[in-house]
C-alpha atoms as a PDB file:
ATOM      1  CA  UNK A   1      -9.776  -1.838 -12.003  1.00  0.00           C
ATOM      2  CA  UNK A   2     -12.691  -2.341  -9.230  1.00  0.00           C
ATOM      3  CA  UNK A   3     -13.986   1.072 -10.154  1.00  0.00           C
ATOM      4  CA  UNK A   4     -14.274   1.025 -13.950  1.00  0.00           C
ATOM      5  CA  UNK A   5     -16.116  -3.074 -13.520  1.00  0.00           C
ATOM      6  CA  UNK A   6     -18.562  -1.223 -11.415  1.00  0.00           C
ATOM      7  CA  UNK A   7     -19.349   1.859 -13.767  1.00  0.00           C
ATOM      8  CA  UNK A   8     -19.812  -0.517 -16.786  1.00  0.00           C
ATOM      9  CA  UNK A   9     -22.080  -2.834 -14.464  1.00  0.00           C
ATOM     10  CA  UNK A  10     -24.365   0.573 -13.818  1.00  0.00           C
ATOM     11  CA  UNK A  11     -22.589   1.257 -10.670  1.00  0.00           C
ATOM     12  CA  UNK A  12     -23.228   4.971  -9.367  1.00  0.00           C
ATOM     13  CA  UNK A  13     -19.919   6.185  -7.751  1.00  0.00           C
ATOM     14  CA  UNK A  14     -19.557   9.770  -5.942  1.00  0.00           C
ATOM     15  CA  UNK A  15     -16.484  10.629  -4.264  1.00  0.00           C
ATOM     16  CA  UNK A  16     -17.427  13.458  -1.892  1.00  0.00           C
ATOM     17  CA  UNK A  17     -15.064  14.930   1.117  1.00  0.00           C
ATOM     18  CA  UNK A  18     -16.747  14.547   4.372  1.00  0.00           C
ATOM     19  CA  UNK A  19     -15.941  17.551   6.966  1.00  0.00           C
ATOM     20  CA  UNK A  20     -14.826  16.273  10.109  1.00  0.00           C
ATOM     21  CA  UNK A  21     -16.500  14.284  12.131  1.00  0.00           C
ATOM     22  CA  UNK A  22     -16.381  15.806  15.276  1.00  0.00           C
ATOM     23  CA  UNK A  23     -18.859  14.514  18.115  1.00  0.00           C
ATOM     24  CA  UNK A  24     -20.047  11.654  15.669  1.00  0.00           C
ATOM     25  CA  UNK A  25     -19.400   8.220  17.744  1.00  0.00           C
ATOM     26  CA  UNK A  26     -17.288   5.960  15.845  1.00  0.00           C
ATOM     27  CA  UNK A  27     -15.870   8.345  13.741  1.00  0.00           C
ATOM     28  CA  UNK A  28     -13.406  10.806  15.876  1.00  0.00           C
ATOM     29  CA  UNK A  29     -10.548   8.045  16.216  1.00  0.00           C
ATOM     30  CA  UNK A  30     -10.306   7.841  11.966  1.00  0.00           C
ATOM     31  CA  UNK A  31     -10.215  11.700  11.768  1.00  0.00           C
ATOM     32  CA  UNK A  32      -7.743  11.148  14.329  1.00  0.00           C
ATOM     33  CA  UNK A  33      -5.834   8.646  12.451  1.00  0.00           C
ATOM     34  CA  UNK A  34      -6.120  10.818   9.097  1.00  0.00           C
ATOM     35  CA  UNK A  35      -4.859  13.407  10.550  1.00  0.00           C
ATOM     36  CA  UNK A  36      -1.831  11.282  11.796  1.00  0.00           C
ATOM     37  CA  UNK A  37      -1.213  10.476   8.469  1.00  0.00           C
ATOM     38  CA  UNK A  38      -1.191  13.597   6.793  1.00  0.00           C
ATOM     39  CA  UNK A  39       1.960  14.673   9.350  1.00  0.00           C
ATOM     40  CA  UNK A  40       3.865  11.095   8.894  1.00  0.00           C
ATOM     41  CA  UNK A  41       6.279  11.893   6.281  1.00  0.00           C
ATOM     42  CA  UNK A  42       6.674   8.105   5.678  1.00  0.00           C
ATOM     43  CA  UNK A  43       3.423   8.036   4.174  1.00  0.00           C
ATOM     44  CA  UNK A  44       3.180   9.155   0.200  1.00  0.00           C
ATOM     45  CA  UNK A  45      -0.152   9.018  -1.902  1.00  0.00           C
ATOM     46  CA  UNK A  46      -1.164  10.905  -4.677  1.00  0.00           C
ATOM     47  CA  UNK A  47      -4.746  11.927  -5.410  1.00  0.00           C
ATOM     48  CA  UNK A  48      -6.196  11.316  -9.004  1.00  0.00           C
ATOM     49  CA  UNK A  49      -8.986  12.017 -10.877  1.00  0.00           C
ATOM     50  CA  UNK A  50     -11.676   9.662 -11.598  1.00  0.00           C
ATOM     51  CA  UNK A  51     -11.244   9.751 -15.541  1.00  0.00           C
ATOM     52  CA  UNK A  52      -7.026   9.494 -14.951  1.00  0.00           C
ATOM     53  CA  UNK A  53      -8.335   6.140 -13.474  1.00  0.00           C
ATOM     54  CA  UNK A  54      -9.995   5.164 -16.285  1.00  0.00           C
ATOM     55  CA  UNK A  55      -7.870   6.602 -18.829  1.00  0.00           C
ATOM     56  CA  UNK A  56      -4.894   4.199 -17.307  1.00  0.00           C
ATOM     57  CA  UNK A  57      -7.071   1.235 -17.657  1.00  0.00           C
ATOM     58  CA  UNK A  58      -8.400   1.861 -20.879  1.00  0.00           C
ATOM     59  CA  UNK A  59      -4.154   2.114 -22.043  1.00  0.00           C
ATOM     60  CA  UNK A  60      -3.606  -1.169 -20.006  1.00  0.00           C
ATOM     61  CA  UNK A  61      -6.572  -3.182 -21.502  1.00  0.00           C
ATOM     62  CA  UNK A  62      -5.731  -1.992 -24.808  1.00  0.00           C
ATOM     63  CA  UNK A  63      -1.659  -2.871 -24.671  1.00  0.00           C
ATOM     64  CA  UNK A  64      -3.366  -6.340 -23.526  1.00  0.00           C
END
């Protein structure tokens, strides 16, 4: 995965939540959208964990 090939190439990922971006130009209409999306019963994702991530690869590369 993208994430892991970046770690091991010294890569320093943060995933941080944001608080809305109210009155911030260029940044209302994707709240907007999010927001959309969290009422759109259509729409399914899961959050996970950074180590889950890399746990799955590490099972994947090693079946390989």
């Amino acid at each position: 995965m993208k994430t892991i090939t970046l770690v091991k190439e010294n890569w320093n990922i943060e995933y941080t939540w944001i608080k809305a971006h109210a009155g911030h130009y260029g940044k209302e209409l994707p709240d907007k959208l999010a927001k959309e999306a969290t009422r759109n019963s259509d729409i399914c994702y899961n959050k996970f964990p950074k180590s889950e991530i890399e746990h799955e690869e590490r099972e994947k590369s090693m079946e390989k």
